[in-house]
Protein backbone atom coordinates (compact mmCIF):
# COMPACT_ATOMS: atom_id res chain seq x y z
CA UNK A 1 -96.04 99.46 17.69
CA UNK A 2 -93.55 101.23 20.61
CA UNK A 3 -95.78 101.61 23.71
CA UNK A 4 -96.15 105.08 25.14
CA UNK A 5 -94.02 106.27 27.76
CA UNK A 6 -96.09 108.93 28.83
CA UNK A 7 -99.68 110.11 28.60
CA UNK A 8 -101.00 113.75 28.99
CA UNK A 9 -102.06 116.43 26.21
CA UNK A 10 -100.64 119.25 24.61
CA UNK A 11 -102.63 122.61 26.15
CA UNK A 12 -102.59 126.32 25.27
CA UNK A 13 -104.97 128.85 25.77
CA UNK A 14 -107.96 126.98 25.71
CA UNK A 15 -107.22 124.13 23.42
CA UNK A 16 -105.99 120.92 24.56
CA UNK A 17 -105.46 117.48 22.79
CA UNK A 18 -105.28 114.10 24.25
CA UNK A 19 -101.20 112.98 23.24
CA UNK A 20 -99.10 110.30 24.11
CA UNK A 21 -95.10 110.10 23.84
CA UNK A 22 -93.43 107.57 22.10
CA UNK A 23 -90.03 107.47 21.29
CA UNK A 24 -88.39 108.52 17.43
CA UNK A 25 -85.29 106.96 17.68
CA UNK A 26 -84.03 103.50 17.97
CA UNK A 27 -80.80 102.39 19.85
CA UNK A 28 -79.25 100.17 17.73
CA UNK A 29 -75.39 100.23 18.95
CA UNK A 30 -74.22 96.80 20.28
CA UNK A 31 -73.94 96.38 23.86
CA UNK A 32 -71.59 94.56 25.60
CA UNK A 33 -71.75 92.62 28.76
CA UNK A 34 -68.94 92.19 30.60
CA UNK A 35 -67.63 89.05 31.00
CA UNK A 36 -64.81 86.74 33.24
CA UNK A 37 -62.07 86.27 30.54
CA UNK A 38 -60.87 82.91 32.54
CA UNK A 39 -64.47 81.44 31.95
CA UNK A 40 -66.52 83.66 30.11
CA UNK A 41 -69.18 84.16 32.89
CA UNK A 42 -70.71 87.30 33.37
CA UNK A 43 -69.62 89.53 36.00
CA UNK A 44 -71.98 91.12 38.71
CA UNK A 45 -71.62 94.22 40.34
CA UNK A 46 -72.39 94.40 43.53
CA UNK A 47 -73.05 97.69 46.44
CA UNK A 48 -70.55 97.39 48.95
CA UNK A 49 -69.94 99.93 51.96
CA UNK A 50 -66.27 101.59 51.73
CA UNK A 51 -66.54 101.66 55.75
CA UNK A 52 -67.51 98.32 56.65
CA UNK A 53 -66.80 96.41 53.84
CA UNK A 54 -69.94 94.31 53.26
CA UNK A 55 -72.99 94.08 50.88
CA UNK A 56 -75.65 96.56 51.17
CA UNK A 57 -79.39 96.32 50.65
CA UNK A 58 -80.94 98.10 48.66
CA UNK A 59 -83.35 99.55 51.75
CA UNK A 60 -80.15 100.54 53.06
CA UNK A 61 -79.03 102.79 50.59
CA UNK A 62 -79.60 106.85 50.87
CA UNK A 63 -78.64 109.71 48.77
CA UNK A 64 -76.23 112.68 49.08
CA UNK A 65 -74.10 114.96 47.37
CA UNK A 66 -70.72 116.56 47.58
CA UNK A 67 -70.23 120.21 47.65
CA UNK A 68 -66.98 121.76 48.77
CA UNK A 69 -65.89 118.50 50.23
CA UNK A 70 -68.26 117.86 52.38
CA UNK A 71 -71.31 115.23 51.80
CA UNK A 72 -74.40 116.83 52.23
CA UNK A 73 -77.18 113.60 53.17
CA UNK A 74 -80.62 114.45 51.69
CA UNK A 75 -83.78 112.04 52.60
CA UNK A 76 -86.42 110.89 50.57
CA UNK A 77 -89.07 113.08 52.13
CA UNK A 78 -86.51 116.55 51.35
CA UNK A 79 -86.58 114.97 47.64
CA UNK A 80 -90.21 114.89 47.19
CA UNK A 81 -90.56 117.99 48.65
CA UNK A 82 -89.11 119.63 45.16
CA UNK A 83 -90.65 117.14 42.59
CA UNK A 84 -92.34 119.25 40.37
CA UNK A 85 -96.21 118.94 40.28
CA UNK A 86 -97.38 115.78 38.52
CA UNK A 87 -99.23 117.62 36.06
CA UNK A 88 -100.08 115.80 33.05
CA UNK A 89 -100.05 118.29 30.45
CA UNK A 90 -97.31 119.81 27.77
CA UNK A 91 -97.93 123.18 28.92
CA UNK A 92 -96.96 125.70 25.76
CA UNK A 93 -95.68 129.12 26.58
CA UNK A 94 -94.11 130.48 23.25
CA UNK A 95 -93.76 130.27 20.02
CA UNK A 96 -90.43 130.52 17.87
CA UNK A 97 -89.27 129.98 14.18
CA UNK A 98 -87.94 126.49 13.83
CA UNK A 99 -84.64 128.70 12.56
CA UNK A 100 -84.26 130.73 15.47
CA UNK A 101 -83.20 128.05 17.39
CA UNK A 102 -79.88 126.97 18.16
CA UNK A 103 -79.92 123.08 17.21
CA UNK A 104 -77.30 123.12 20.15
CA UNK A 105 -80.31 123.35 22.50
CA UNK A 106 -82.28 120.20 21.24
CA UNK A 107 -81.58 116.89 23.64
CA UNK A 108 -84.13 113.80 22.77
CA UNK A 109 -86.34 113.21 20.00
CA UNK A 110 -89.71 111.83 20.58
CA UNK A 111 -93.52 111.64 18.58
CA UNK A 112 -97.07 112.68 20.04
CA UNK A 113 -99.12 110.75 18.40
CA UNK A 114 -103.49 110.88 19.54
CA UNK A 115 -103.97 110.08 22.85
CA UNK A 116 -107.30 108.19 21.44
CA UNK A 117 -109.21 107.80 18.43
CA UNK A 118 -112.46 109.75 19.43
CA UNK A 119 -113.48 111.77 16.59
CA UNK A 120 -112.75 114.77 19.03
CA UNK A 121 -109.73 113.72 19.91
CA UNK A 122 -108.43 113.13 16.13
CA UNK A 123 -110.22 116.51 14.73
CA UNK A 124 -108.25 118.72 17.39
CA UNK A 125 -104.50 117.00 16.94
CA UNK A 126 -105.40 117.16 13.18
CA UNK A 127 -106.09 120.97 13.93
CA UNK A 128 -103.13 121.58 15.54
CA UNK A 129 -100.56 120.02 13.18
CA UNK A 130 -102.18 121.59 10.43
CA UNK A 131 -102.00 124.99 12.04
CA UNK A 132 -97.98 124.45 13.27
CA UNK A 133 -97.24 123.46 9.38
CA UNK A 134 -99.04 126.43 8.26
CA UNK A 135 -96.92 128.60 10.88
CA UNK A 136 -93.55 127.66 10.10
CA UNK A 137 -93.27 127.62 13.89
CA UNK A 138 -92.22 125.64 17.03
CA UNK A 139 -94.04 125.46 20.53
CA UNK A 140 -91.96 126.07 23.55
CA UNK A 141 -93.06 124.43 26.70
CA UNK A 142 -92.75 122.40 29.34
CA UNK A 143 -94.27 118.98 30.96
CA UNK A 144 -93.13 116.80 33.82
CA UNK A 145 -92.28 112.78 32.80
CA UNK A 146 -91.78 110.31 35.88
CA UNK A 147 -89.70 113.07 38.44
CA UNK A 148 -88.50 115.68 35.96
CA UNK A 149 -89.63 118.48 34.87
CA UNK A 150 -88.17 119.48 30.90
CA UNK A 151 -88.34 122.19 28.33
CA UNK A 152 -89.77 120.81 25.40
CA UNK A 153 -89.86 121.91 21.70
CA UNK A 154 -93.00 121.00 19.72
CA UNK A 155 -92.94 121.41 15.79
CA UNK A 156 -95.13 119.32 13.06
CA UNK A 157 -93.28 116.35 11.61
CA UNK A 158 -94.43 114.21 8.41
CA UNK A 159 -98.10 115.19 8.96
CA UNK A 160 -97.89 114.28 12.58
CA UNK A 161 -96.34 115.66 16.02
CA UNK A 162 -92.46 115.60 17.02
CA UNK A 163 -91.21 116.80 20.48
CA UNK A 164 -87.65 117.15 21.02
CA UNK A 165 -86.60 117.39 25.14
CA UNK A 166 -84.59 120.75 25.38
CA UNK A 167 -81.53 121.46 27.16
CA UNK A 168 -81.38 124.92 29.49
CA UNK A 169 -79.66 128.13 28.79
CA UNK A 170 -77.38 127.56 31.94
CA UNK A 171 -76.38 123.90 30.67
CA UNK A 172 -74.59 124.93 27.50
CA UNK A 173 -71.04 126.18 28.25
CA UNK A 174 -69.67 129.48 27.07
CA UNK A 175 -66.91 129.24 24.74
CA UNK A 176 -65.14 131.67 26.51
CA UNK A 177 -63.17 128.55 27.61
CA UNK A 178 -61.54 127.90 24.23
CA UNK A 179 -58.49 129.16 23.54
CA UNK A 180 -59.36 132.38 21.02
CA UNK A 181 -57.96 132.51 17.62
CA UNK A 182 -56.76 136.37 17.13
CA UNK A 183 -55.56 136.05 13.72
CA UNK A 184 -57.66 136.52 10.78
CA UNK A 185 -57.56 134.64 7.50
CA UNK A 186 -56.54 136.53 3.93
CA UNK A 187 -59.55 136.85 2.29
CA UNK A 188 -58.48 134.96 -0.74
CA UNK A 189 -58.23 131.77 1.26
CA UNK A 190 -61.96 132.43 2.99
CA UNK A 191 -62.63 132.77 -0.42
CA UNK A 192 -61.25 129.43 -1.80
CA UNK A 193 -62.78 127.33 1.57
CA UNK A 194 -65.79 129.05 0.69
CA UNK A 195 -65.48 127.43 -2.75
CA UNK A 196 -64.56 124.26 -1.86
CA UNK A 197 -67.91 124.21 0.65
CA UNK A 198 -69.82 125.13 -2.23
CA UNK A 199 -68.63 122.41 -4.23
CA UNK A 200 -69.10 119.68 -1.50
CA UNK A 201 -72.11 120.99 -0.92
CA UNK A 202 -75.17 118.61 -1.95
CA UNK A 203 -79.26 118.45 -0.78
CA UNK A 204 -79.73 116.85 2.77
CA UNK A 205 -80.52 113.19 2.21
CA UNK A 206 -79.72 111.35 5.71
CA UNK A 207 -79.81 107.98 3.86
CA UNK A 208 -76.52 109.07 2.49
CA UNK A 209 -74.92 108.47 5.83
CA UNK A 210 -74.19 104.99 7.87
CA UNK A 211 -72.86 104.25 11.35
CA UNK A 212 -69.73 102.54 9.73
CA UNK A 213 -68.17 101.56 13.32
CA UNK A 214 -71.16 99.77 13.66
CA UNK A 215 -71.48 97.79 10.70
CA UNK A 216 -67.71 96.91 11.08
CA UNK A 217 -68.44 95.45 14.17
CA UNK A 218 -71.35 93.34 12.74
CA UNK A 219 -69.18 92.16 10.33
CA UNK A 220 -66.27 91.11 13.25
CA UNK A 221 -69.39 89.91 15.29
CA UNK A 222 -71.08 88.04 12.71
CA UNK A 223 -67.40 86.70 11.54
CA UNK A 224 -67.22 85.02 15.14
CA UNK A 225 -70.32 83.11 15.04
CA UNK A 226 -69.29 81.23 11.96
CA UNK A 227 -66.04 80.40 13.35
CA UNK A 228 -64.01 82.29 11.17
CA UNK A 229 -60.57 84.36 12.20
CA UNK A 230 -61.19 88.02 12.44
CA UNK A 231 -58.03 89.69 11.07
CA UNK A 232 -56.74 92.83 12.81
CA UNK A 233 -57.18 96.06 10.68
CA UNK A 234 -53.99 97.91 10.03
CA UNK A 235 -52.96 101.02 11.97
CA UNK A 236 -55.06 103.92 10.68
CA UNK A 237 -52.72 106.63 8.74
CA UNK A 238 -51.89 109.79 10.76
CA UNK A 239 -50.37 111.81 7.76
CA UNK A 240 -54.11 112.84 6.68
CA UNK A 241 -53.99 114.71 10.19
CA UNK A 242 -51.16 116.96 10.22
CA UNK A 243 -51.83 120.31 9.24
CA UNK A 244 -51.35 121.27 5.35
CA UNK A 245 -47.74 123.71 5.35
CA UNK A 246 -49.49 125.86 2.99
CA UNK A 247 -52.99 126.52 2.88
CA UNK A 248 -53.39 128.38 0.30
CA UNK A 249 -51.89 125.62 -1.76
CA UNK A 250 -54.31 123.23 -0.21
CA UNK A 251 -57.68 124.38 -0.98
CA UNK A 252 -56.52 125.47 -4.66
CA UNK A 253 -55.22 121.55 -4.97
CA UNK A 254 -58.30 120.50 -3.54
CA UNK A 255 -60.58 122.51 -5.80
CA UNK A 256 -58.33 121.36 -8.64
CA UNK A 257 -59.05 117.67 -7.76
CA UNK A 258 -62.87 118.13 -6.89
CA UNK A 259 -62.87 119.92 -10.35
CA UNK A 260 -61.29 118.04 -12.79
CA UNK A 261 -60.39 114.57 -11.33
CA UNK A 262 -56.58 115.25 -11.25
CA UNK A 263 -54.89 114.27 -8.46
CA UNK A 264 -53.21 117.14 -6.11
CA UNK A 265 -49.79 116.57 -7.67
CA UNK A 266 -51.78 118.32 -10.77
CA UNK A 267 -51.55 115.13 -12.93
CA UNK A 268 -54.15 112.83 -14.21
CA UNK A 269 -54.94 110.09 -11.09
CA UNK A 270 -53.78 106.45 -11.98
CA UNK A 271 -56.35 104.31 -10.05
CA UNK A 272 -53.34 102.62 -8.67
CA UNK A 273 -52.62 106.12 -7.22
CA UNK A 274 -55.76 106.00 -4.76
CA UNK A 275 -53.99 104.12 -2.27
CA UNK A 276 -52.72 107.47 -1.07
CA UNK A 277 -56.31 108.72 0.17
CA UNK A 278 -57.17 108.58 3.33
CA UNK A 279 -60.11 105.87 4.53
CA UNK A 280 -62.70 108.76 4.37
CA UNK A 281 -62.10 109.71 0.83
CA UNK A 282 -61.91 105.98 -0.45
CA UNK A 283 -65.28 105.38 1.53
CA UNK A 284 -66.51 108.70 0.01
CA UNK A 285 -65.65 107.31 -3.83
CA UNK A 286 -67.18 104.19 -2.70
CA UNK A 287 -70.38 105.17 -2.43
CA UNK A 288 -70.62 107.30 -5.64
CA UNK A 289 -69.72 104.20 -7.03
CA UNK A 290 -72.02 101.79 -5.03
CA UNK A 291 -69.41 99.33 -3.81
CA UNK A 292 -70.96 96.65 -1.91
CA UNK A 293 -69.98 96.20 1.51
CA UNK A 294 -68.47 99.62 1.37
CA UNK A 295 -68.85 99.90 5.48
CA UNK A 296 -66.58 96.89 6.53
CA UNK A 297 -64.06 97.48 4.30
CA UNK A 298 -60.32 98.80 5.75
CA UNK A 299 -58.85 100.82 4.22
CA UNK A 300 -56.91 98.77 1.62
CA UNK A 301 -59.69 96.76 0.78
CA UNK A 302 -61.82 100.04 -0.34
CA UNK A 303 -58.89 100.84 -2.65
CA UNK A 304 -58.84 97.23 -4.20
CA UNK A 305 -62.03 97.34 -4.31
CA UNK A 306 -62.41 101.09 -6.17
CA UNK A 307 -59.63 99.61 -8.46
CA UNK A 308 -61.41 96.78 -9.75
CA UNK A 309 -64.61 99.36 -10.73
């Protein structure tokens, strides 16, 4: 069982429940050291001084900041002077529905789980996910881990506590940035893309969804261990990325095709004539279909491999 990586209790009004954080997700991408190519080694960094060119401690090392081009030095004691308090509770200030909030706002996800198993403890966290399922809402608050103080979102879970780190109103960029589209679309083609949503559209199951890069590179990395020669993939097609001439035409061909299994030339598809897809497609096809190893696969091996279904 993950360890807790921080201890407190969830308090509003005048309820408050013994919690402890633990981490919901799991880091599971590869990570690479780096290495000296001549040897294979592993390479150290180490802190040098760009004045004197030497080593430095790490007693030796301060912090600053530029602003305007100039470094501003701050010490330790100005740092600590604005730590937030060390308070040890997820203080909840508001309430929300779960669907008035912008998922653009939600940083880490994390689990509360009892912060003992006293009969008190377990009666009031019981309590309080029953009453946020009942509410359809989310808590908005805010608690202090190691240094930091965070906004915090706090909804019920799978019959137990989930608390998703939240992301300021200042720290998401305006889109005033982008460049702005001033032409609008004929309503017959909003239409059709509407249709063509509507058709793709299917009941959220995340199971349905892999980390292919990653499994690819299990495959090269498992590969190497045996011994075996890892052959290069070829160079991923670019024609899937231009922009259709006519769009119109487009999302009537592609409705046509999701529709009746023709191909967009309007004739019957010739598995031989699947070759043509792009990598996403054939990966697409090859899970409705259940192909084994579906996530290693280039892109001509997905369309042998659909061929031979």
């Amino acid at each position: 069982m993950a360890g807790p990586i921080w201890k407190g209790s969830i308090g509003f009004g005048l309820v408050n429940v013994p919690v402890e954080l633990v981490t919901a997700s799991r880091d599971l991408d590869y990570h690479f050291r780096e290495l000296h190519e001549t040897d294979g080694a592993p390479v150290r960094h180490q802190r040098f001084c760009s004045k004197e060119g030497k080593e430095v401690r790490w007693d030796e090392i301060g912090r600053g900041i530029e602003v305007g081009g100039k470094m501003v030095v701050l010490t330790d004691r100005e740092l600590e002077d604005v730590q937030p308090d060390r308070s040890q509770t997820i203080e909840i200030e508001s309430f929300a529905g779960l669907d008035e909030v912008d998922p653009i706002y939600f940083d880490r996800p994390y689990f509360l789980r009892p912060g003992n198993r006293s009969d008190g403890t377990l009666r009031a966290y019981s309590l309080l996910v029953e009453a946020m399922r009942g509410s359809d809402q989310v808590a908005i608050g805010r608690f202090v881990m190691r240094t930091k103080e965070y906004l915090a979102a706090v909804r019920e879970r799978d019959g137990v506590l989930a608390l998703s780190t939240m992301r300021y109103e200042d720290e998401i960029r305006s889109t005033d940035f982008l460049p702005q589209i001033d032409r609008r679309p004929a309503k017959e083609a909003v239409k059709d893309a509407i249709a063509v949503i509507d058709e793709r559209a299917v009941e959220w199951d995340p199971s349905r969804y892999t980390d292919c890069y990653r499994l690819r590179l299990k495959h090269v990395i498992d590969s190497k261990r045996k011994g075996e020669t890892v052959k290069a993939p070829e160079p991923h097609d670019e024609e899937d990325l231009k922009p259709a001439p006519d769009l119109m035409a487009a999302l009537r061909k592609t409705l046509a095709k999701r529709n009746s299994g023709k191909s967009t030339s309007g004739k019957p598809e010739a598995k031989g004539d699947i070759s043509r897809l792009s990598r996403d497609e054939l990966y697409r096809r090859a899970q409705e279909k259940k192909v084994e190893g579906r996530s290693s696969m280039s892109k001509e091996e997905l369309a042998k491999a659909l061929r031979n279904k």
